[in-house]
C-alpha atoms as a PDB file:
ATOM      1  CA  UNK A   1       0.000   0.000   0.000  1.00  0.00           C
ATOM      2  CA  UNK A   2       1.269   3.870  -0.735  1.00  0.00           C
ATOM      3  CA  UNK A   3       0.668   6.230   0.875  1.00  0.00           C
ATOM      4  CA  UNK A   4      -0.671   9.658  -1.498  1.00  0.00           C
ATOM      5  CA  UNK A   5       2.188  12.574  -0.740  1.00  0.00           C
ATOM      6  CA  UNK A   6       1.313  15.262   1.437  1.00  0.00           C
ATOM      7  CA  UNK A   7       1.214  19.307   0.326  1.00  0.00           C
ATOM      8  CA  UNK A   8       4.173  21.079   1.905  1.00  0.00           C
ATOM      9  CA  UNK A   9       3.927  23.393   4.096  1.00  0.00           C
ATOM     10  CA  UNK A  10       0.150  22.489   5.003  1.00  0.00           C
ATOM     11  CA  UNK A  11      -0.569  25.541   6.869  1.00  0.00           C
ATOM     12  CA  UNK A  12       1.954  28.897   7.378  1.00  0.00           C
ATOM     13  CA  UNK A  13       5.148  28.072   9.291  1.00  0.00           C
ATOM     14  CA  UNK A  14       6.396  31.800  10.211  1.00  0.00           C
ATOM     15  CA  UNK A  15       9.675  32.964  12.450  1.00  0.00           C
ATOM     16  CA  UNK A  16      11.646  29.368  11.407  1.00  0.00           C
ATOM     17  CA  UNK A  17      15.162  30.745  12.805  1.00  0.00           C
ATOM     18  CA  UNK A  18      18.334  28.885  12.081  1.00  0.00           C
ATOM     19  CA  UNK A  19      21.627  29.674  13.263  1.00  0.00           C
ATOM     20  CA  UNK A  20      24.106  27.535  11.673  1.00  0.00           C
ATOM     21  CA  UNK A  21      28.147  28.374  12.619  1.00  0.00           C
ATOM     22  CA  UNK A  22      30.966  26.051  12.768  1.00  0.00           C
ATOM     23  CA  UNK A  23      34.546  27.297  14.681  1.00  0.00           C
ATOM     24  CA  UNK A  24      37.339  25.554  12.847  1.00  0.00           C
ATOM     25  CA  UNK A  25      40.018  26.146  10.216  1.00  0.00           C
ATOM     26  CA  UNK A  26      37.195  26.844   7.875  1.00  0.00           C
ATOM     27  CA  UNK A  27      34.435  28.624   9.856  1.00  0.00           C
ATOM     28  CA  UNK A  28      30.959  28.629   8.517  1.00  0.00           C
ATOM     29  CA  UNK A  29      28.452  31.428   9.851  1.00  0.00           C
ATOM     30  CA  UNK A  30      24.690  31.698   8.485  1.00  0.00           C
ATOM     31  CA  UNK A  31      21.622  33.226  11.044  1.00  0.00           C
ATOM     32  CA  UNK A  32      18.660  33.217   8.858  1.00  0.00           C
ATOM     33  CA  UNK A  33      14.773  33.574   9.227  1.00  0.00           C
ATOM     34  CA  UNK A  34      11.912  32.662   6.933  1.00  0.00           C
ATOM     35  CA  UNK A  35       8.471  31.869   6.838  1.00  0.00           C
ATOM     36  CA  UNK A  36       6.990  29.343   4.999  1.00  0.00           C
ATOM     37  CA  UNK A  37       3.939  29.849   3.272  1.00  0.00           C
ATOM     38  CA  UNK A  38       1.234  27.742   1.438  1.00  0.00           C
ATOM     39  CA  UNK A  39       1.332  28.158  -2.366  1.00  0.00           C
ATOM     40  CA  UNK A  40      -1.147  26.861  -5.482  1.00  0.00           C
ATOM     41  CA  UNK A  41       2.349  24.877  -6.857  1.00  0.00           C
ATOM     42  CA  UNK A  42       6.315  24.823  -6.571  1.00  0.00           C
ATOM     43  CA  UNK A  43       8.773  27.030  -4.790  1.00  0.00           C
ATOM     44  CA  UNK A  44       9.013  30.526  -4.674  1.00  0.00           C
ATOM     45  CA  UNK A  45      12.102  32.269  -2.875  1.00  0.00           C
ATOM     46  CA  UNK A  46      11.054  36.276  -2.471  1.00  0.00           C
ATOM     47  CA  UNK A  47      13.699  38.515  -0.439  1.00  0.00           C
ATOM     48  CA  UNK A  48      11.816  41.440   0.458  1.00  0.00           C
ATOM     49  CA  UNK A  49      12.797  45.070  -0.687  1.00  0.00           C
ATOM     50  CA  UNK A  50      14.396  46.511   2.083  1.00  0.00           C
ATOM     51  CA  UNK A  51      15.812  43.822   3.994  1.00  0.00           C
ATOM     52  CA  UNK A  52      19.068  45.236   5.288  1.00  0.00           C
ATOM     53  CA  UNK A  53      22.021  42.741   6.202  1.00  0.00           C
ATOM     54  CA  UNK A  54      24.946  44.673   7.978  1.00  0.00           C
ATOM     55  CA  UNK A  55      27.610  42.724   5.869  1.00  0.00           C
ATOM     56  CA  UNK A  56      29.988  43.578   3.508  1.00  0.00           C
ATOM     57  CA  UNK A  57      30.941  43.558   0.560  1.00  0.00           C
ATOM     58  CA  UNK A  58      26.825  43.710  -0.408  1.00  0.00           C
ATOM     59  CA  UNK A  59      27.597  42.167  -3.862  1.00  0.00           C
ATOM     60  CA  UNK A  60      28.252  38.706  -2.188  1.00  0.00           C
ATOM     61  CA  UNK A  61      23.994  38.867  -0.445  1.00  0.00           C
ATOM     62  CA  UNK A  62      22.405  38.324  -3.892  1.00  0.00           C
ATOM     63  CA  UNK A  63      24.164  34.800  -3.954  1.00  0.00           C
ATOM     64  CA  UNK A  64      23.707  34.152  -0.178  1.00  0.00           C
ATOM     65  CA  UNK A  65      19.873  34.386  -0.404  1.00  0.00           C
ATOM     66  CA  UNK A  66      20.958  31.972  -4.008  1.00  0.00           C
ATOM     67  CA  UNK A  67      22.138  29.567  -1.373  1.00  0.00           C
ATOM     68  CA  UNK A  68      19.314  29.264   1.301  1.00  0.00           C
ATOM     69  CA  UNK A  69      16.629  28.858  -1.421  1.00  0.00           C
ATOM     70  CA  UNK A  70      18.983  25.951  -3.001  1.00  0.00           C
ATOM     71  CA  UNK A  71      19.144  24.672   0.579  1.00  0.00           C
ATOM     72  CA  UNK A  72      15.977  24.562   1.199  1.00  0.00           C
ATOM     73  CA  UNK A  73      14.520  23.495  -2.295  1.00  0.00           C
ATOM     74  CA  UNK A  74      17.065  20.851  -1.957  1.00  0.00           C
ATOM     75  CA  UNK A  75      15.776  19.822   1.242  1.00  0.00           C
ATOM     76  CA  UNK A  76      11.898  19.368   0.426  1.00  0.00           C
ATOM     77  CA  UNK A  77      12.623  17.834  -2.909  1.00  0.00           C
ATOM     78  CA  UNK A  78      13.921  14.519  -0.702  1.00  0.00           C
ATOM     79  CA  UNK A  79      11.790  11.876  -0.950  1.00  0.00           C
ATOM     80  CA  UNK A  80      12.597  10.615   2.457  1.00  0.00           C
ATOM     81  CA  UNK A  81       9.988  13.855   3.494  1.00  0.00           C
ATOM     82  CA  UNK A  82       7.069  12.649   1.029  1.00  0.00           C
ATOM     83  CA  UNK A  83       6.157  16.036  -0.027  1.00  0.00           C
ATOM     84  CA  UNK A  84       4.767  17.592  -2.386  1.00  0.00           C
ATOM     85  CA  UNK A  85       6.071  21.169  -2.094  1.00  0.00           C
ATOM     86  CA  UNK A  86       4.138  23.933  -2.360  1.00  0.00           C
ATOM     87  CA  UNK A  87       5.788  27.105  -0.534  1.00  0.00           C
ATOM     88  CA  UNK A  88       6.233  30.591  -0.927  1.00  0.00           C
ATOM     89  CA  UNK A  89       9.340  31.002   1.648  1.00  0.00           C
ATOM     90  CA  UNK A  90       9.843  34.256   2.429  1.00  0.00           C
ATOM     91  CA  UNK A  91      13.429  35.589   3.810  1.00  0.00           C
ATOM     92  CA  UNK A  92      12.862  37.628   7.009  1.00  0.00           C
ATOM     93  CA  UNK A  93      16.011  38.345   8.679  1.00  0.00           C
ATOM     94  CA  UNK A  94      19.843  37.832   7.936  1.00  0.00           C
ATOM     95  CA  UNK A  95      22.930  37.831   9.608  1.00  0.00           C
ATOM     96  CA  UNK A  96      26.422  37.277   8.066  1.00  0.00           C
ATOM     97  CA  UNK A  97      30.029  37.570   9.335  1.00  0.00           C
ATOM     98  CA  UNK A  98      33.275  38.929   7.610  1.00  0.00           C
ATOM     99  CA  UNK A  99      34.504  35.681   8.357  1.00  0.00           C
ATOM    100  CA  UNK A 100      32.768  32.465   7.790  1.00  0.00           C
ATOM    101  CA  UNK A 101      29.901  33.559   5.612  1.00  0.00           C
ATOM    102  CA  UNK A 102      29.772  31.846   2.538  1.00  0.00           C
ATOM    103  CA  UNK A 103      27.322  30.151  -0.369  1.00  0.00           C
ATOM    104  CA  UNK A 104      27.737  26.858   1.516  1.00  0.00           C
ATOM    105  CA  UNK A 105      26.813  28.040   4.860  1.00  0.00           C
ATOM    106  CA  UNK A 106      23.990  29.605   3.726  1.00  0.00           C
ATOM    107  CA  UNK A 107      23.251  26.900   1.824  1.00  0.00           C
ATOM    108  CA  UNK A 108      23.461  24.784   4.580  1.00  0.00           C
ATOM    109  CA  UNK A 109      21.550  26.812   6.607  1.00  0.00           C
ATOM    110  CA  UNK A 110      18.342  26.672   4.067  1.00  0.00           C
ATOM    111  CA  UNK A 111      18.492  23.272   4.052  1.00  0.00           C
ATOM    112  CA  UNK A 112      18.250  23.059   8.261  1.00  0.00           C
ATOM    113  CA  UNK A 113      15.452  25.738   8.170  1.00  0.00           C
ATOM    114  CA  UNK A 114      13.668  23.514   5.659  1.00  0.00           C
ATOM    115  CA  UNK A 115      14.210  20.456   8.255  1.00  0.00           C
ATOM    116  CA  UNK A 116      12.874  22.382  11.091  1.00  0.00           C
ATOM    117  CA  UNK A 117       9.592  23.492   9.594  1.00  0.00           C
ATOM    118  CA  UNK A 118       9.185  19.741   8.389  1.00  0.00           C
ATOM    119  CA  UNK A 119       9.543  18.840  11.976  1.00  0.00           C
ATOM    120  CA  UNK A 120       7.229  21.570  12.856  1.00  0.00           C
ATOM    121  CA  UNK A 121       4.189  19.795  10.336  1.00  0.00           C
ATOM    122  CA  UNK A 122       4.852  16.389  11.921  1.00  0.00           C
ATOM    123  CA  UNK A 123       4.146  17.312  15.823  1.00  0.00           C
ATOM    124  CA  UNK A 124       5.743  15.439  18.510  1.00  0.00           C
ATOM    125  CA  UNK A 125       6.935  12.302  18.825  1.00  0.00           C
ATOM    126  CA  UNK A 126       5.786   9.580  21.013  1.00  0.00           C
END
């Protein structure tokens, strides 16, 4: 018997923070927040106008926010989750560091915010 795949997210999943930093020879630093929302089909990343990030050089943010929607697209397209997805995630809030921000930690960091607010759908466990 299979089971049919569910609609991701089913309902609005707002204030999903992730904090994902790693102190080593090659530090990683990514604080992102998102909300997902329900869509008709598909994935939609939107940064807002006007979100400010205090980081610099500013040319390297267009391919940060690249890298959290890869993450988290990545992410929900697993079929380990059985989703269908069906989001609108929104980018909220962004925090980057001189040293250890990077595509891959952002990446990385899309794909745990994408985990988190799959948790979130599934309740607790018994």
């Amino acid at each position: 018997m299979t089971s049919a795949l569910v609609r991701f997210p089913p309902y609005p999943i707002r204030g999903v923070r992730v904090l994902h930093q790693r102190q080593n020879c090659a530090p990683q630093f990514a604080d992102i927040t998102v909300d997902f929302e329900p869509a008709a089909e598909g994935f939609a990343f939107q940064v807002p106008k006007g979100l400010t990030v205090a980081y610099e050089p500013a040319e390297d943010l267009p391919h940060f926010f690249a890298a959290i929607a890869a993450g988290i697209r990545e992410q929900l397209s697993l079929p380990e989750h059985g989703v269908v997805t069906a989001a609108r995630v929104v980018l909220r809030e962004v925090r980057a560091h001189t040293l250890g921000s990077h595509e891959l930690a952002f990446k990385i960091a899309g794909c745990l915010a994408a985990r988190k607010a799959l948790e979130h759908t599934r309740g607790p466990r018994v």
